[in-house]
N, C-alpha and C. Protein backbone atom coordinates (compact mmCIF):
# COMPACT_ATOMS: atom_id res chain seq x y z
N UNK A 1 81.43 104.12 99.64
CA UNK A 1 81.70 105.55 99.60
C UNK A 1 80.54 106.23 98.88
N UNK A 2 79.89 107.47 99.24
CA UNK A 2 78.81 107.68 98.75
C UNK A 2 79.50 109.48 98.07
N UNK A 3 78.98 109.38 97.09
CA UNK A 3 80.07 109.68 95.97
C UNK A 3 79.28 111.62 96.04
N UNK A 4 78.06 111.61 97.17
CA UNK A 4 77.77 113.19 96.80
C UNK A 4 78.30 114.03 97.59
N UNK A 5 79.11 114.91 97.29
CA UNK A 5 80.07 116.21 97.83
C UNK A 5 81.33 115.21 98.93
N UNK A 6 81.80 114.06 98.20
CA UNK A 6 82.82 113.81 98.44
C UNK A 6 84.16 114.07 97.61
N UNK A 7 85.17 114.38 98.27
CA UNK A 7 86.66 114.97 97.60
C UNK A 7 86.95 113.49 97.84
N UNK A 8 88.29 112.65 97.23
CA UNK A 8 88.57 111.63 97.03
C UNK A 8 90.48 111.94 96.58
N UNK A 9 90.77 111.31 97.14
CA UNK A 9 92.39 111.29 96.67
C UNK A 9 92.98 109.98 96.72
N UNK A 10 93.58 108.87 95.53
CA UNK A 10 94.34 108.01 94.96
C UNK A 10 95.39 108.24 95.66
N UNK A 11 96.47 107.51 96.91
CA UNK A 11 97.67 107.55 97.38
C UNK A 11 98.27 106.45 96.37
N UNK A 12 99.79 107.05 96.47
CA UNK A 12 100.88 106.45 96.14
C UNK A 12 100.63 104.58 96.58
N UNK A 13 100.34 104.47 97.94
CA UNK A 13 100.48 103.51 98.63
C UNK A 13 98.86 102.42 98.16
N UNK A 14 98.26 102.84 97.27
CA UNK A 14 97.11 102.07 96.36
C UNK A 14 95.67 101.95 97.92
N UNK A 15 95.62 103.32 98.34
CA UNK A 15 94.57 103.75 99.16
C UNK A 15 94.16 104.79 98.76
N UNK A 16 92.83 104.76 99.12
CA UNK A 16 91.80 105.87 98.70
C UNK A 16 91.57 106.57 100.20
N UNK A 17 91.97 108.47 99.72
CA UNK A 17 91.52 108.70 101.17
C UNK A 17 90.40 109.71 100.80
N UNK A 18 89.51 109.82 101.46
CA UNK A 18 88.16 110.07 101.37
C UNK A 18 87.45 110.98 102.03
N UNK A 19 86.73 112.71 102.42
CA UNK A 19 85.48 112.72 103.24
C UNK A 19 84.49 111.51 103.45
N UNK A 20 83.89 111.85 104.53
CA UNK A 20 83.08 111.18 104.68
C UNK A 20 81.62 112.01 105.18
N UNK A 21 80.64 111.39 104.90
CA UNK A 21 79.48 112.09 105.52
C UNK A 21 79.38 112.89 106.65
N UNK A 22 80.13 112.63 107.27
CA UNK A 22 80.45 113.96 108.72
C UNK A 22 81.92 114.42 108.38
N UNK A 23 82.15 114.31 107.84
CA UNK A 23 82.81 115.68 106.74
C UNK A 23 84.88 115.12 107.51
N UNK A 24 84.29 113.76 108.26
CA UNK A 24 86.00 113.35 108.38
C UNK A 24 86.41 112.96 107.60
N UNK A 25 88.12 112.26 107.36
CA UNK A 25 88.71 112.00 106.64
C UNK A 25 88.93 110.18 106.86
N UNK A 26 88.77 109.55 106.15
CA UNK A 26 88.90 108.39 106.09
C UNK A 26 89.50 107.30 104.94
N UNK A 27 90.47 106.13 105.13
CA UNK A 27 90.79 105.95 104.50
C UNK A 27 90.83 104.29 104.03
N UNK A 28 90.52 103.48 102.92
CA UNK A 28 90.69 102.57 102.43
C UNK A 28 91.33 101.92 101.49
N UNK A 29 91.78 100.52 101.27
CA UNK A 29 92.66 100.32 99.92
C UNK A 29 91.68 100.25 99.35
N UNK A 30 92.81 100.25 97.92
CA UNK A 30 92.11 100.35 96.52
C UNK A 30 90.58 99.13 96.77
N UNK A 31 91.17 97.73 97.25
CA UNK A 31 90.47 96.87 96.77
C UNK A 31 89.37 96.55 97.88
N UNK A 32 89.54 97.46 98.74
CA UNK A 32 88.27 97.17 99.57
C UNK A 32 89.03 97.12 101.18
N UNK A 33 87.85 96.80 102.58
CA UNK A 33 88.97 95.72 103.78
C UNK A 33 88.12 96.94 104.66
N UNK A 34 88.77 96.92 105.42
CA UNK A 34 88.52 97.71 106.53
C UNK A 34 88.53 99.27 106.18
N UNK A 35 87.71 100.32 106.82
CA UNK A 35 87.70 101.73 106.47
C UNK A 35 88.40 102.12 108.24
N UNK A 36 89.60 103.21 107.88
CA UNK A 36 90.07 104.06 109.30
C UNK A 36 89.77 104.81 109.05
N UNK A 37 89.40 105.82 110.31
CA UNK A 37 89.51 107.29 110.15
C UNK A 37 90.84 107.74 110.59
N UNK A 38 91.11 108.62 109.23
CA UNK A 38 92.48 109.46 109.59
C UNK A 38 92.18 110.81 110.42
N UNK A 39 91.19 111.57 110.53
CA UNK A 39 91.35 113.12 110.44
C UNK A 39 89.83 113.19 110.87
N UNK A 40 89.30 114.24 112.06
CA UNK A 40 87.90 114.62 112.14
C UNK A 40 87.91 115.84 112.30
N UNK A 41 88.13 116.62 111.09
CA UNK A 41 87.90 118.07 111.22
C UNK A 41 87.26 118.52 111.69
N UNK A 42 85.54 118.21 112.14
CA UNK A 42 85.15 119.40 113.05
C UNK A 42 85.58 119.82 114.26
N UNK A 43 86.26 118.93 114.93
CA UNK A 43 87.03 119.19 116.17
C UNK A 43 87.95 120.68 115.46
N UNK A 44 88.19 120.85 114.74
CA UNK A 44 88.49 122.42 113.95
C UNK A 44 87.95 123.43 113.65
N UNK A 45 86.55 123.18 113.70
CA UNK A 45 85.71 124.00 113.50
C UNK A 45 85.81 124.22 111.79
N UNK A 46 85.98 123.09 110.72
CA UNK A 46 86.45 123.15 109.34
C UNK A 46 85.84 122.03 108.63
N UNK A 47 85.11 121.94 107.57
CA UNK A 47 85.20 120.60 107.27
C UNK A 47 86.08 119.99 105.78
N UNK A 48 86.17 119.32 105.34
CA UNK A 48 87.20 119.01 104.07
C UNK A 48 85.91 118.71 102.97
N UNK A 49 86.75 119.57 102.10
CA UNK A 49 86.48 119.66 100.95
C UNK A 49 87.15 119.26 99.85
N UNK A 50 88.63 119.38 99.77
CA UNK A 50 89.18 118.62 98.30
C UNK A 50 90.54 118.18 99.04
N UNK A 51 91.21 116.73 98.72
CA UNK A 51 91.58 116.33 98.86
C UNK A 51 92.61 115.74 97.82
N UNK A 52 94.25 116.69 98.00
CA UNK A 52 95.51 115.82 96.86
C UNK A 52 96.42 115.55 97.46
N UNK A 53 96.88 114.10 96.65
CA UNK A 53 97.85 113.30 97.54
C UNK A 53 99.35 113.92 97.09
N UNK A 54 99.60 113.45 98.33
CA UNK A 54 101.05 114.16 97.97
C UNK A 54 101.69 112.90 98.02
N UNK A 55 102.85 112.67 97.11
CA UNK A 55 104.13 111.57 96.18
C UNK A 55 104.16 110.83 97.76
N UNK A 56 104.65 109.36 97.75
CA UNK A 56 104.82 108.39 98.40
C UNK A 56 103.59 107.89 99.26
N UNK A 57 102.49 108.71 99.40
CA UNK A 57 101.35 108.38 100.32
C UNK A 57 101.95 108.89 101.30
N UNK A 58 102.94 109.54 101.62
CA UNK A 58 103.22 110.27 103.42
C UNK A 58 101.72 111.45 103.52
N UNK A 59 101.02 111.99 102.77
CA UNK A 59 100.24 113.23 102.90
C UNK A 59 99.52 113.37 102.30
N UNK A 60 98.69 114.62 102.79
CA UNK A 60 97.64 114.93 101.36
C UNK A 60 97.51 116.78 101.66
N UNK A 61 96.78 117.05 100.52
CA UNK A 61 96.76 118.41 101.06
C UNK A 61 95.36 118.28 100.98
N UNK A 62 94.78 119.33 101.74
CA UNK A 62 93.30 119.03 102.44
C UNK A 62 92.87 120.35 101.86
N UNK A 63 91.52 121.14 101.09
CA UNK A 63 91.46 122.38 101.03
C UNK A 63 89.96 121.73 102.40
N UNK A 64 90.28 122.73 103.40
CA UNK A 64 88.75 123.11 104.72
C UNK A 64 88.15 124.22 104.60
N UNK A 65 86.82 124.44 105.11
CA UNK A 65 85.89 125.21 105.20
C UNK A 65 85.38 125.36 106.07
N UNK A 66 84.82 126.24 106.48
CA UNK A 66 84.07 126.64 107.43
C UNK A 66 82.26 126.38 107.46
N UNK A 67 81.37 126.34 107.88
CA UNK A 67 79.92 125.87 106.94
C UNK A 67 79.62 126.98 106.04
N UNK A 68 79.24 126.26 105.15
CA UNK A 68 78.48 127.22 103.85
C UNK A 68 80.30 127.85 102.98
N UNK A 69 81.03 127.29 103.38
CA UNK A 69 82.57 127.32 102.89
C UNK A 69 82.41 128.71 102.61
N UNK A 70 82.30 129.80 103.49
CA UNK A 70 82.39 131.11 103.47
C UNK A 70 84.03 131.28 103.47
N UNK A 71 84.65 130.58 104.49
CA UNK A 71 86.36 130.91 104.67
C UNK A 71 86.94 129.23 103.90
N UNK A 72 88.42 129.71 104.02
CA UNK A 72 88.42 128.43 103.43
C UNK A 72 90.07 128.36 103.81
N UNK A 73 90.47 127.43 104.08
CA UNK A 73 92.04 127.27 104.44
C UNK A 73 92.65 125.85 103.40
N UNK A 74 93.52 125.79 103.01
CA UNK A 74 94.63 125.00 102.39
C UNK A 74 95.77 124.38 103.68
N UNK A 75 95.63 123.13 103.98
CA UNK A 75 96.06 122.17 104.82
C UNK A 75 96.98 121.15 104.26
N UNK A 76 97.69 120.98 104.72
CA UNK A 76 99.22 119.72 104.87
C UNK A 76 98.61 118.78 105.77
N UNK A 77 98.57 117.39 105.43
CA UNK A 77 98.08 116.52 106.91
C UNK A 77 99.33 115.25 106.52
N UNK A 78 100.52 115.04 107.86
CA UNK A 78 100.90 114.13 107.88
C UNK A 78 100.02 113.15 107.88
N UNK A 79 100.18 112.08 107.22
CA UNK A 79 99.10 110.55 107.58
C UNK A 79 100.11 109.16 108.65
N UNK A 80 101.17 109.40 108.76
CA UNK A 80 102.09 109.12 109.83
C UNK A 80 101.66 109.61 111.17
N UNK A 81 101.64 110.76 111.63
CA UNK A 81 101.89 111.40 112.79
C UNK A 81 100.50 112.06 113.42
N UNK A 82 99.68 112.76 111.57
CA UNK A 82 98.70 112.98 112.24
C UNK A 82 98.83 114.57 111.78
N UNK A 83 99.86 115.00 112.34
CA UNK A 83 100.26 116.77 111.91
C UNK A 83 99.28 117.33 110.81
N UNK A 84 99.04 118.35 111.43
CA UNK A 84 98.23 119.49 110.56
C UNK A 84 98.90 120.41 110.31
N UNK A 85 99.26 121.40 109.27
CA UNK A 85 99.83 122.31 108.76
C UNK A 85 99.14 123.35 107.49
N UNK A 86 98.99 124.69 108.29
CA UNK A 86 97.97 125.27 107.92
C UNK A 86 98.69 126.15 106.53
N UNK A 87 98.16 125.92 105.16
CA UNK A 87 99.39 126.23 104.12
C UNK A 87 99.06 127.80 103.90
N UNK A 88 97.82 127.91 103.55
CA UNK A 88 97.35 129.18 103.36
C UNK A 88 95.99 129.18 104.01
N UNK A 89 95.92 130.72 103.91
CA UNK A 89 94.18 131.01 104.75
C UNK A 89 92.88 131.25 103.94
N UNK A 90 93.68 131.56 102.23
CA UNK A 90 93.33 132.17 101.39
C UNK A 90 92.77 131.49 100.33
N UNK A 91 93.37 129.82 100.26
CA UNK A 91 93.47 129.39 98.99
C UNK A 91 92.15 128.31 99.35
N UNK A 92 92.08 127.41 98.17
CA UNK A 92 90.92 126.37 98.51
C UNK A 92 90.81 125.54 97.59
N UNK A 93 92.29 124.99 96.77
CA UNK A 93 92.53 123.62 96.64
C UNK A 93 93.67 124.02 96.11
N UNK A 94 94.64 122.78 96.23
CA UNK A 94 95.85 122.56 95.94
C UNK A 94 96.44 121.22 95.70
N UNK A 95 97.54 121.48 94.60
CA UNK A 95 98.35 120.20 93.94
C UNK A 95 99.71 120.22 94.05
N UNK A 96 99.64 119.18 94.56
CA UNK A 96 102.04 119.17 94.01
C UNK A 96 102.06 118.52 93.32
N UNK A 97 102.97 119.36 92.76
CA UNK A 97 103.80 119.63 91.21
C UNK A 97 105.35 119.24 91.30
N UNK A 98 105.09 118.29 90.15
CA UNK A 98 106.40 117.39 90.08
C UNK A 98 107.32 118.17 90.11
N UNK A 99 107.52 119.49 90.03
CA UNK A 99 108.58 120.54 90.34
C UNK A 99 109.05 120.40 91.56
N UNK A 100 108.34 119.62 92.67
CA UNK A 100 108.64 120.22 93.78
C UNK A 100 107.57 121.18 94.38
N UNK A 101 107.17 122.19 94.51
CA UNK A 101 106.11 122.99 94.21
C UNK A 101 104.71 122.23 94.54
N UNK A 102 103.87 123.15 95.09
CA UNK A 102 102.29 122.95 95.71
C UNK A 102 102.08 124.41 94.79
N UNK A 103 100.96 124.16 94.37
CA UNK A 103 100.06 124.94 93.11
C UNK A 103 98.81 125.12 94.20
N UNK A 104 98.59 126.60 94.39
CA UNK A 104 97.23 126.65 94.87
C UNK A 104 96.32 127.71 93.90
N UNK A 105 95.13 127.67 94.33
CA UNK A 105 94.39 128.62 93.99
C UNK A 105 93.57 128.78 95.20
N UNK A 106 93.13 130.47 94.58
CA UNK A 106 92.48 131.11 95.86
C UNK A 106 90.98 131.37 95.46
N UNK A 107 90.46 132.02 96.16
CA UNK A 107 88.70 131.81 95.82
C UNK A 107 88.35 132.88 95.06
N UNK A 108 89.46 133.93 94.74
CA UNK A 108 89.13 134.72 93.72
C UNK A 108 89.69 134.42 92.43
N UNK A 109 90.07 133.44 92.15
CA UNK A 109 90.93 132.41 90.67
C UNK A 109 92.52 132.79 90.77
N UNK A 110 93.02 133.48 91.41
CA UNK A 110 94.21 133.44 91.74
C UNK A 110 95.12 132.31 91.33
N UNK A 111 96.02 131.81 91.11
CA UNK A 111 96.70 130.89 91.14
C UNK A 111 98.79 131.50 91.82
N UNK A 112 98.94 130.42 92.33
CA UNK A 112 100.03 130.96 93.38
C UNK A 112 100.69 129.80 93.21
N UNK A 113 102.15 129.62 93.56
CA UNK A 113 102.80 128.28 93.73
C UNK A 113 103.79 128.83 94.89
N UNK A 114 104.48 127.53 95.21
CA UNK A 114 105.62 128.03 96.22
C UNK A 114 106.35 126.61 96.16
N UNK A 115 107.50 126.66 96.42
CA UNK A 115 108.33 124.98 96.92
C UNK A 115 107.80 125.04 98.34
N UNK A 116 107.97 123.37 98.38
CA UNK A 116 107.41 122.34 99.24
C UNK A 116 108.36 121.71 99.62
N UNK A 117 108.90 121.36 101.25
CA UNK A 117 109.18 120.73 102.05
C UNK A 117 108.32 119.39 102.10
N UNK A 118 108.94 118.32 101.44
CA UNK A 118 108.41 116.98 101.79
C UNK A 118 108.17 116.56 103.28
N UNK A 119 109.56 116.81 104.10
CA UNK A 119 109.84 116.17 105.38
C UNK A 119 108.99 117.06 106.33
N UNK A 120 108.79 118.39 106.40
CA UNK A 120 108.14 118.98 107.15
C UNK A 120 106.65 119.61 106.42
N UNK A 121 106.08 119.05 105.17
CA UNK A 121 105.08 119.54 104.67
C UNK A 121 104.63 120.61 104.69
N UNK A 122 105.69 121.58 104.72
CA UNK A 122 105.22 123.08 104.90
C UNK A 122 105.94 123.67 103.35
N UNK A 123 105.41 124.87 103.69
CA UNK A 123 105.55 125.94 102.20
C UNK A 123 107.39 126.23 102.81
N UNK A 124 108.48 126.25 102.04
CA UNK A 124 109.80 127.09 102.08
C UNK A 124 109.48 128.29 102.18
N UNK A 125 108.44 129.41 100.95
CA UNK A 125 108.15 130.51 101.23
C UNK A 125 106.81 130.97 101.12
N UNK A 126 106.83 131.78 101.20
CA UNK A 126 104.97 132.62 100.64
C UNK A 126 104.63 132.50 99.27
N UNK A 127 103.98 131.91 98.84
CA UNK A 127 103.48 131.40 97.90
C UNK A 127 103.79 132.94 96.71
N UNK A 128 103.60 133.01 95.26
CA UNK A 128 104.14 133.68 94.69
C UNK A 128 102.71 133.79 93.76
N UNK A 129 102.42 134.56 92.58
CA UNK A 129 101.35 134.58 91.92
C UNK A 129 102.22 134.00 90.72
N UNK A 130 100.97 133.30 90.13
CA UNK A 130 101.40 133.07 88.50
C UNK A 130 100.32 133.14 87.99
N UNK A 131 98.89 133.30 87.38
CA UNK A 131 98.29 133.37 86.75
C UNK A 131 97.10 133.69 87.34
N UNK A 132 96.06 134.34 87.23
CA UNK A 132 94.30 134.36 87.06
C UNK A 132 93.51 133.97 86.77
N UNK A 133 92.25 134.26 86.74
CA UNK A 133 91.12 133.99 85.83
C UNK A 133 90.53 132.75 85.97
N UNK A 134 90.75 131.55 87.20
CA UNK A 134 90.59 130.03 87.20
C UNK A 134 89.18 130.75 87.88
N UNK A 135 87.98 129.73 87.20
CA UNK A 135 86.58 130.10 88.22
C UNK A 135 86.38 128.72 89.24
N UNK A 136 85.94 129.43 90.07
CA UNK A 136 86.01 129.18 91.53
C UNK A 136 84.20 128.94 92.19
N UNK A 137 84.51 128.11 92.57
CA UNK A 137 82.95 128.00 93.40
C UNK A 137 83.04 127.92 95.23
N UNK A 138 81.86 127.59 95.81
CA UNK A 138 82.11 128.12 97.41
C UNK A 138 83.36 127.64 97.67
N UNK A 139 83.89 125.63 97.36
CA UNK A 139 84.83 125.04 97.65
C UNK A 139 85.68 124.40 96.66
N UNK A 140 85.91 124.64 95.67
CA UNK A 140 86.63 124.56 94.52
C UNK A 140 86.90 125.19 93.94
N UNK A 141 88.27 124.57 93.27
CA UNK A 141 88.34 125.25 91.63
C UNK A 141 88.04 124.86 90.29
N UNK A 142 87.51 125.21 89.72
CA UNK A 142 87.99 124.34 88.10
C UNK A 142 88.98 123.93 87.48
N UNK A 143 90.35 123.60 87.95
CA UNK A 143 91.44 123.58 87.56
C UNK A 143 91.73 122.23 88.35
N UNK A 144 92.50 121.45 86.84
CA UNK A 144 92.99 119.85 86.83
C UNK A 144 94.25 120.28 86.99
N UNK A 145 95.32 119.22 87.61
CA UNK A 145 96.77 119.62 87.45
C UNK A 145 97.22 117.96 87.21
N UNK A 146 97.90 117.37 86.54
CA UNK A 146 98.40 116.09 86.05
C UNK A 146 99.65 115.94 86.61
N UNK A 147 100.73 114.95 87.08
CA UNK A 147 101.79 114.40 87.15
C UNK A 147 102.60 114.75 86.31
N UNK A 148 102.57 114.88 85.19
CA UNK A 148 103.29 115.24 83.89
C UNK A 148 103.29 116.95 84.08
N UNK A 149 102.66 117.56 84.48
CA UNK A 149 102.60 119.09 84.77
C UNK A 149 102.24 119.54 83.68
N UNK A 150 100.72 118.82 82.76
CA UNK A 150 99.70 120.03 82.48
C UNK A 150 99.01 120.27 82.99
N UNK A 151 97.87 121.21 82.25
CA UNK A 151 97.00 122.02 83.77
C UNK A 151 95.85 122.07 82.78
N UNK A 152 95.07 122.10 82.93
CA UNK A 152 93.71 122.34 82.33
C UNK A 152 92.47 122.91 83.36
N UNK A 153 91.74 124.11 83.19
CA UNK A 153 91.48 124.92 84.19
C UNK A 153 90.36 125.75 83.42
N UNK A 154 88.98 126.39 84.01
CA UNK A 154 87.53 126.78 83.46
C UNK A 154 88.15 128.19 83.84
N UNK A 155 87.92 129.54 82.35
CA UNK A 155 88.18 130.77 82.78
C UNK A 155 87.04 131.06 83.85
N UNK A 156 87.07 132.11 84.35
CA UNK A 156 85.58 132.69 85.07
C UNK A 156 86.24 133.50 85.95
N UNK A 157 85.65 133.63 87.03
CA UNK A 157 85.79 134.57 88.14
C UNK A 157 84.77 133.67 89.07
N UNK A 158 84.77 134.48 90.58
CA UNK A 158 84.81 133.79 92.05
C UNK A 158 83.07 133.74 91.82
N UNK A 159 82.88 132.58 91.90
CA UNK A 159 81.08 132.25 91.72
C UNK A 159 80.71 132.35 93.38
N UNK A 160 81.38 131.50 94.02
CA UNK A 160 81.16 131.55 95.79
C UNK A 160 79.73 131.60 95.86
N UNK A 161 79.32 130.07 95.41
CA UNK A 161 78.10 129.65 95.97
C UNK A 161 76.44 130.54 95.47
N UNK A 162 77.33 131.37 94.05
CA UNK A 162 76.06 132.44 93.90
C UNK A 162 74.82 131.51 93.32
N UNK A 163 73.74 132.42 93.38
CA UNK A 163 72.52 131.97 92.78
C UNK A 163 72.88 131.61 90.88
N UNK A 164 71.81 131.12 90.19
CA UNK A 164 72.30 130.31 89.20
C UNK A 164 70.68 130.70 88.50
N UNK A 165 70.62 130.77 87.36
CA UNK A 165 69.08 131.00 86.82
C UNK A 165 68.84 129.91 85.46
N UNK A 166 67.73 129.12 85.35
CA UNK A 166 67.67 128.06 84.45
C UNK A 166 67.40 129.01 83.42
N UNK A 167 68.44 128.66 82.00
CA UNK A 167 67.46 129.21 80.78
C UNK A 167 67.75 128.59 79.81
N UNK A 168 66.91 129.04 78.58
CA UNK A 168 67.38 128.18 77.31
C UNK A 168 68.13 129.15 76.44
N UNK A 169 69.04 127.75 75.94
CA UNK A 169 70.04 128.34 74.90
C UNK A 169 69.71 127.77 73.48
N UNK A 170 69.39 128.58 72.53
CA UNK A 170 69.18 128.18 71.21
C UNK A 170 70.32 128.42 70.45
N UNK A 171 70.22 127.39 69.43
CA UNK A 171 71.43 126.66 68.81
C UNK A 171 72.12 127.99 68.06
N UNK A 172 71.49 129.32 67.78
CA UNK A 172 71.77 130.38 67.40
C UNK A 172 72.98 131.16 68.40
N UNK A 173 72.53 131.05 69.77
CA UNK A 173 73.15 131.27 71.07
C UNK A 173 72.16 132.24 71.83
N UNK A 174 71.16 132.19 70.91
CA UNK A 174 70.06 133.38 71.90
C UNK A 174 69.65 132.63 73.30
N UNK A 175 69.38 133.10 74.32
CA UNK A 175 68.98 133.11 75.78
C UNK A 175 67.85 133.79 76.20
N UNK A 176 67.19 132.90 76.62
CA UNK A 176 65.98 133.15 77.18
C UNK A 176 65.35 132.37 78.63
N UNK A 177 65.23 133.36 79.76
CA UNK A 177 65.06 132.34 80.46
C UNK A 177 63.74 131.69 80.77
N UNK A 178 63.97 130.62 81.21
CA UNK A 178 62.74 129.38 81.26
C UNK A 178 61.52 130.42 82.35
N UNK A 179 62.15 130.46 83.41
CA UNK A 179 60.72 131.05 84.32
C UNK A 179 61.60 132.10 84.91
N UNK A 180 61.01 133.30 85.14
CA UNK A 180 61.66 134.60 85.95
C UNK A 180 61.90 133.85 87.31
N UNK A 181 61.15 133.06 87.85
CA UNK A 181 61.15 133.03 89.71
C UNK A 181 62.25 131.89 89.85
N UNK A 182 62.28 131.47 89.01
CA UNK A 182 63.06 130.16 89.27
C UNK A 182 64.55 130.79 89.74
N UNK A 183 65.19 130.01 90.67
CA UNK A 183 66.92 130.16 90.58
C UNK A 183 67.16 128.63 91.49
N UNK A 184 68.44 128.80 91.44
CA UNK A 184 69.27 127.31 92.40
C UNK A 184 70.71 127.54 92.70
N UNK A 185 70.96 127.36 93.55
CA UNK A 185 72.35 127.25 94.29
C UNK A 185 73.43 126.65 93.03
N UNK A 186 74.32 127.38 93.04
CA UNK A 186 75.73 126.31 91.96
C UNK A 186 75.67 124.78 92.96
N UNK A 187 76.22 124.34 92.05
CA UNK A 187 76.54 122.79 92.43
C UNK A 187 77.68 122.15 91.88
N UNK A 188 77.92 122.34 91.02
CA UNK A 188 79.10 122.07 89.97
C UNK A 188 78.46 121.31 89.08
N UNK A 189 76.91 121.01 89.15
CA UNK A 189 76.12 120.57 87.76
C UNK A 189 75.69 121.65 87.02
N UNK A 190 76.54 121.56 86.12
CA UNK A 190 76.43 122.82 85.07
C UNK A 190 75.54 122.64 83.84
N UNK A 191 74.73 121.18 83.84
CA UNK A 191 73.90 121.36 82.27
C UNK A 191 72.60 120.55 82.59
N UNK A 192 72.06 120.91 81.25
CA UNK A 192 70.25 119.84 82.19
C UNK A 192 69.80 119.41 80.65
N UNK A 193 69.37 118.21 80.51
CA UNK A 193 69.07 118.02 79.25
C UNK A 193 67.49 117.45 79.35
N UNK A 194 66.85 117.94 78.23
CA UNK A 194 65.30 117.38 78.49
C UNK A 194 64.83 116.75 77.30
């Protein structure tokens, strides 16, 4: 598994399901054996970006993109049947919550929940707001969600892939930046040490 701009999800059932370099979904046990492909999103015109398992290994929720993850959709994928189920249009990663409940966030830090249908992997209703402020990049969020139902989550607002400028920070907190011309794409590498 080649570990750059891959999403990764731990099933119940001690399999790892995985992107893959052409942006399908694929899956292996823990300890190695044969690799399947479950899922080839571009036949969607989408590719996968974060990947959480949902309780027993029946599912996962998929956050997809479009290239350059301009749009971004929140996905249900039976791993039985195959079924796709489109959760939101809005959001761009999501967790279930031992409540019962799928926790999303949206690309403006939004955070939303709704109950979850195990058997039919769909939302019961329209997702509801509960909180703000989670920062967000083209295809993620900063926000962890645990089994136990804490949450740990980066304040900010919607970065969406913006430009990024190298500078130095002195131990005072003054800022200065290194070169005017310089900039770089976010990445989710946030520090540089020299």
């Amino acid at each position: 598994i080649s570990m750059s701009r891959t999403a990764i999800a731990w099933l119940d059932t001690d399999t790892l399901l995985y992107n893959t370099g052409e942006w399908a979904l694929a899956a292996v046990h823990q300890d190695g054996g044969t690799v399947r492909r479950v899922a080839q999103m571009d036949s969607l015109g989408r590719t996968v970006a974060t990947i959480a398992a949902l309780p027993g290994g029946v599912g996962a929720l998929i956050g997809t993109c479009t290239g350059g993850c301009t749009q971004s959709e929140v996905r249900s994928l039976d791993l039985t049947s195959g079924a796709v189920n489109v959760l939101s249009s809005e959001a761009i990663n999501a967790w279930y919550a031992p409540t019962g409940d799928v926790v999303l966030v949206r690309r403006d830090g939004g955070v939303f929940t709704a109950p979850f249908d195990m058997k039919t992997l769909k939302l019961r209703i329209s997702p509801v707001p509960v909180f703000q402020g989670v920062r967000t990049a083209a295809s993620r969020a900063d926000l962890a969600w645990s089994p136990s139902g804490v949450v740990i989550y980066a304040l900010g607002s919607a970065e969406a892939a913006s430009m990024a400028e190298a500078v130095w920070v002195a131990r005072n907190g003054n800022i200065t930046p290194i070169e005017s011309g310089w900039s770089f794409m976010k990445s989710g590498n946030y520090g540089l040490s020299l």
